[in-house]
N, C-alpha and C. Protein backbone atom coordinates (compact mmCIF):
# COMPACT_ATOMS: atom_id res chain seq x y z
N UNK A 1 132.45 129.46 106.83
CA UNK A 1 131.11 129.87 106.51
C UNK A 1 130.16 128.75 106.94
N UNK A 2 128.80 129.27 107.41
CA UNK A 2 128.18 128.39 107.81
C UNK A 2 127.30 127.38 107.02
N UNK A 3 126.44 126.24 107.71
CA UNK A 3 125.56 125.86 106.30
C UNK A 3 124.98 126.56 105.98
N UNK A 4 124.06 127.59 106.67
CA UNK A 4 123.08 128.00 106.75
C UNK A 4 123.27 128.89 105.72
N UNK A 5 124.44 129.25 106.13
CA UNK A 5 125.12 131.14 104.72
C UNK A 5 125.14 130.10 103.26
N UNK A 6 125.96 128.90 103.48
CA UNK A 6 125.98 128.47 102.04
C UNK A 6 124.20 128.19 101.49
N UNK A 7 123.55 127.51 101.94
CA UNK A 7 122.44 127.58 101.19
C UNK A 7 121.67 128.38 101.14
N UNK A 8 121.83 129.59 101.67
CA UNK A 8 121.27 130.74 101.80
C UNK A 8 121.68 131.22 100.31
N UNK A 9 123.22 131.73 99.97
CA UNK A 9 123.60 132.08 98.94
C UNK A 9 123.57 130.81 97.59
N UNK A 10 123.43 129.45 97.99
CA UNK A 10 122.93 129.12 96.62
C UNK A 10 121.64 128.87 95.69
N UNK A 11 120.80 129.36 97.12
CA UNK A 11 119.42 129.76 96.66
C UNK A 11 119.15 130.73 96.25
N UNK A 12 119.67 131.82 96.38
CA UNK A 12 120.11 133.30 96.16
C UNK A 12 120.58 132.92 94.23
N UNK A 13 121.72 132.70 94.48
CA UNK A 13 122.18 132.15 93.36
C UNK A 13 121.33 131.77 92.08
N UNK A 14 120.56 130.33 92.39
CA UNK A 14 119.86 129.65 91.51
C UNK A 14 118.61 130.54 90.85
N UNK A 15 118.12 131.16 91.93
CA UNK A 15 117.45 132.13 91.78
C UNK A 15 117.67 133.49 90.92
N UNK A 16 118.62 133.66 90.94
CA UNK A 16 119.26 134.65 89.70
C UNK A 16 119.82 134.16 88.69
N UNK A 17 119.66 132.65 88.21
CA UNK A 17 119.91 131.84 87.08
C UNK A 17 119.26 131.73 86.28
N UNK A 18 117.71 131.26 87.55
CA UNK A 18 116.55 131.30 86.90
C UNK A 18 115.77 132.58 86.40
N UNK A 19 116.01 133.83 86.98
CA UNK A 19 115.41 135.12 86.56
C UNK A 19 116.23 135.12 84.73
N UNK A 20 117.63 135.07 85.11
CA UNK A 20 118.43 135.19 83.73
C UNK A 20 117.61 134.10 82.41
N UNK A 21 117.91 133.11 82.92
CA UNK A 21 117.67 132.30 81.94
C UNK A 21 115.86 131.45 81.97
N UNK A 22 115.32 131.54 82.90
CA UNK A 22 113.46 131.03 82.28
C UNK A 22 112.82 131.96 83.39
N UNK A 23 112.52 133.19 82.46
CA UNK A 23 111.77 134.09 83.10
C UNK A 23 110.75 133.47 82.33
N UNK A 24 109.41 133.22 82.80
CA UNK A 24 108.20 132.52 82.23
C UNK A 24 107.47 133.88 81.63
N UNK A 25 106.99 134.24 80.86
CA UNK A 25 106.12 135.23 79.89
C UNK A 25 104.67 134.78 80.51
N UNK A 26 103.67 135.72 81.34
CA UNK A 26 102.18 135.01 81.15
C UNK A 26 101.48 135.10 79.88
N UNK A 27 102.26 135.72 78.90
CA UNK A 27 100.93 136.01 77.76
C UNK A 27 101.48 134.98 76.42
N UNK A 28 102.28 134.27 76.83
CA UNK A 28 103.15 133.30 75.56
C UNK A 28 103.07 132.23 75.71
N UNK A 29 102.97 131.58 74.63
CA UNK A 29 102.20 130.14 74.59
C UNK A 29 103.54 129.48 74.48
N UNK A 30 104.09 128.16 75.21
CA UNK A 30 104.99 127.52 75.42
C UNK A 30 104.97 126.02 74.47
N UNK A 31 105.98 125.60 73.77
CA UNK A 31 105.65 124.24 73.21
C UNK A 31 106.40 123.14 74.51
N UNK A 32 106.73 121.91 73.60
CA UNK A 32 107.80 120.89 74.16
C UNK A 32 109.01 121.24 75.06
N UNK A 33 109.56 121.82 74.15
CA UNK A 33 111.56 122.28 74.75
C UNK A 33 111.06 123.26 75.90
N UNK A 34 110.25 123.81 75.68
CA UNK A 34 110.27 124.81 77.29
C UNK A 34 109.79 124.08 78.27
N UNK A 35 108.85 123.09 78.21
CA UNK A 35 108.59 122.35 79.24
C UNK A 35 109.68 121.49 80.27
N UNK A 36 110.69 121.02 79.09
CA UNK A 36 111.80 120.70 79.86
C UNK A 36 112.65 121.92 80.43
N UNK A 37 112.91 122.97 79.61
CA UNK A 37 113.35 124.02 80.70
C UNK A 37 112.96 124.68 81.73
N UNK A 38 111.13 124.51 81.64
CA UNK A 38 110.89 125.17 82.65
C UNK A 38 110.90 124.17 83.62
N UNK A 39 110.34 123.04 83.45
CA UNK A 39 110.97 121.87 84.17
C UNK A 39 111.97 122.09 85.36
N UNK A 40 112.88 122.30 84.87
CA UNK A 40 114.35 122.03 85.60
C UNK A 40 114.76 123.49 86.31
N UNK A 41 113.96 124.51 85.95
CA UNK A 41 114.34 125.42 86.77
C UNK A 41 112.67 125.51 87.36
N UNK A 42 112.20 124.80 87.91
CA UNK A 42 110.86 124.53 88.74
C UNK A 42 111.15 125.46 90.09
N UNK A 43 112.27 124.59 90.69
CA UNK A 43 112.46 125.30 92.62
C UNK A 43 112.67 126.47 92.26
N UNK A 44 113.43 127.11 91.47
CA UNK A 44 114.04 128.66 91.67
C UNK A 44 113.25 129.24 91.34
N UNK A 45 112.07 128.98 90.44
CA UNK A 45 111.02 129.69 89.99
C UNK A 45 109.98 129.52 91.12
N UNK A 46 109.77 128.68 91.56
CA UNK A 46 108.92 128.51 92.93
C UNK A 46 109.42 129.05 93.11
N UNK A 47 110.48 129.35 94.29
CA UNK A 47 111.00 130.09 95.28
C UNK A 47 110.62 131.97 94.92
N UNK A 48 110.91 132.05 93.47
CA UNK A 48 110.73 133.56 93.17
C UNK A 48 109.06 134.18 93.45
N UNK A 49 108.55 132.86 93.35
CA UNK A 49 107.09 133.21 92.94
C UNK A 49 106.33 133.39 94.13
N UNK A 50 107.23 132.87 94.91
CA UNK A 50 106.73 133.23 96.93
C UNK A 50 106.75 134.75 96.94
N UNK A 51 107.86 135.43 96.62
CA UNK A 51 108.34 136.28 96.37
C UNK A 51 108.10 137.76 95.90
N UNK A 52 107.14 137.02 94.52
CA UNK A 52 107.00 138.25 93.23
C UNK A 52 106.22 137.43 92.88
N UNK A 53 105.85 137.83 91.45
CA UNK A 53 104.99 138.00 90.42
C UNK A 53 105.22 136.94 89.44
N UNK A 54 106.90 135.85 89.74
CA UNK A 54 106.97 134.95 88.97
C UNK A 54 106.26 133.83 88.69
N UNK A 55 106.45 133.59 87.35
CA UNK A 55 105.76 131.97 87.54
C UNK A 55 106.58 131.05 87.15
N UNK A 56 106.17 129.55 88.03
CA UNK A 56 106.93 128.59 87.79
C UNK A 56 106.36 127.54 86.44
N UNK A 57 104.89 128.01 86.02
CA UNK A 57 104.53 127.35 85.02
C UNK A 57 103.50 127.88 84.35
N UNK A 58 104.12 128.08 83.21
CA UNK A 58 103.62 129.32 81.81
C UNK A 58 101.81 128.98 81.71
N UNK A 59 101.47 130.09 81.70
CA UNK A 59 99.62 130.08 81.48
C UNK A 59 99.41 129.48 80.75
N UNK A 60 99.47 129.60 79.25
CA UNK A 60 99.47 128.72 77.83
C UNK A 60 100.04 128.17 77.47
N UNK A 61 99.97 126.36 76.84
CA UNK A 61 101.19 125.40 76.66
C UNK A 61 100.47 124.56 75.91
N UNK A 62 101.16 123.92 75.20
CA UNK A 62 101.19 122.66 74.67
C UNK A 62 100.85 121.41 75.43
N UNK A 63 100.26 120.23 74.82
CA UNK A 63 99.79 118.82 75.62
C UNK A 63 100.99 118.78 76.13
N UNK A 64 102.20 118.87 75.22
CA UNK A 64 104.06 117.91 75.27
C UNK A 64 104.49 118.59 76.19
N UNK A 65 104.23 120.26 76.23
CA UNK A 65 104.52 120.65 77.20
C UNK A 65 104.45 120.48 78.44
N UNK A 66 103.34 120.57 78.75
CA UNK A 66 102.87 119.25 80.22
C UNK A 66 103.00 118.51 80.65
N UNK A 67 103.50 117.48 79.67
CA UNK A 67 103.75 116.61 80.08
C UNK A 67 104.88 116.06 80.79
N UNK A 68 105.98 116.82 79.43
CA UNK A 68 107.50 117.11 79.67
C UNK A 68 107.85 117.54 81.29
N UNK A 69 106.81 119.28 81.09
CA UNK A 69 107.00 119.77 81.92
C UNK A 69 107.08 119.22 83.88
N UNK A 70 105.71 118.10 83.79
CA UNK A 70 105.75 117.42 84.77
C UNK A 70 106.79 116.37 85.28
N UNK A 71 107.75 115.29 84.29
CA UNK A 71 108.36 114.75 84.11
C UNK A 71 109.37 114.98 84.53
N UNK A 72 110.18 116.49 83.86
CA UNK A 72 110.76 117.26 84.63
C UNK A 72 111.43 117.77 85.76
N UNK A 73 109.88 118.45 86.18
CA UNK A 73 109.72 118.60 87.57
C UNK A 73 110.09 117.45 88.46
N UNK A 74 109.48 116.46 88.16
CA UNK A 74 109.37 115.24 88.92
C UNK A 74 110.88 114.90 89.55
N UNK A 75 111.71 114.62 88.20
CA UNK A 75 112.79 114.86 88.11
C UNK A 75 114.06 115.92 88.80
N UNK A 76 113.55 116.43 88.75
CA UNK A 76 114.48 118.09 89.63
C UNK A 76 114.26 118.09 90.89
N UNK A 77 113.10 117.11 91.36
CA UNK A 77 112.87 117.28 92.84
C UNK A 77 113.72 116.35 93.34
N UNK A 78 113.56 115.53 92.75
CA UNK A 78 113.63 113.80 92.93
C UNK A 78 115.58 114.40 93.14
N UNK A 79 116.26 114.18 92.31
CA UNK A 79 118.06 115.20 92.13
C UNK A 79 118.02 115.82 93.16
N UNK A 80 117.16 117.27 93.69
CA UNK A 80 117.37 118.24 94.35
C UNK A 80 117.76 117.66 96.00
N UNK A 81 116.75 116.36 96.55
CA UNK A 81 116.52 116.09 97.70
C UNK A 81 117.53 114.90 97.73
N UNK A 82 117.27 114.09 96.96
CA UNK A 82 118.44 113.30 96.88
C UNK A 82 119.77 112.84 96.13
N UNK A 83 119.93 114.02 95.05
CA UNK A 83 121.54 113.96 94.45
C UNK A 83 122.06 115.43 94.87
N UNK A 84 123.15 115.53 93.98
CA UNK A 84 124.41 116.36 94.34
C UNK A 84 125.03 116.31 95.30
N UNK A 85 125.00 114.80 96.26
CA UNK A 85 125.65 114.75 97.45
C UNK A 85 127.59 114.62 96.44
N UNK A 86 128.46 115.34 97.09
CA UNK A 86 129.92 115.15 97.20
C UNK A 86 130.55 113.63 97.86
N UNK A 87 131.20 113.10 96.85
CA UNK A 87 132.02 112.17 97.57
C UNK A 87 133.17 112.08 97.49
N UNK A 88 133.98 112.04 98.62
CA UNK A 88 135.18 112.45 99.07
C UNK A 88 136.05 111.41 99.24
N UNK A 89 137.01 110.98 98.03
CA UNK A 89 137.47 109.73 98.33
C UNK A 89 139.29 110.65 98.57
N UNK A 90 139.87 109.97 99.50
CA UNK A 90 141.15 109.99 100.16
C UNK A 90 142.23 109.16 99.57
């Protein structure tokens, strides 16, 4: 399989993780703890929101939320581009 198919299907993937588990509500006010969840599922919710109607960050929130939420993010990008590399020791 190619690269192209694998990250094809684990964007596919993440993306149906994120529908399952932080579908964002526009009419619900978010505290702290969602900021870190929505946080961390930031890309897949981007990605949906190219897409559809999703959002990657809830209309109404909390200061902590924001803050978190940015922190987060910051975080998930920062992992996304440069961790989960495999190392292959012999």
């Amino acid at each position: 399989m190619g690269c192209l198919t694998r990250l094809c299907i684990y964007i596919a993937v993440m993306c149906l993780v994120g529908w399952l588990f932080c579908d964002i509500s526009p009419e619900k006010t978010y505290s702290w703890y969602h900021g870190i969840w929505h946080g961390l599922f930031f890309i897949p919710n981007l990605i949906r929101s190219w897409f559809g109607d999703a959002l990657y960050k809830a209309n109404y929130y909390t200061d902590a939320y924001n803050v978190l939420w940015w922190i987060t993010t910051i975080m998930s990008c920062i992992g996304t581009v440069f961790g989960g590399g495999r190392k292959e020791y012999y």
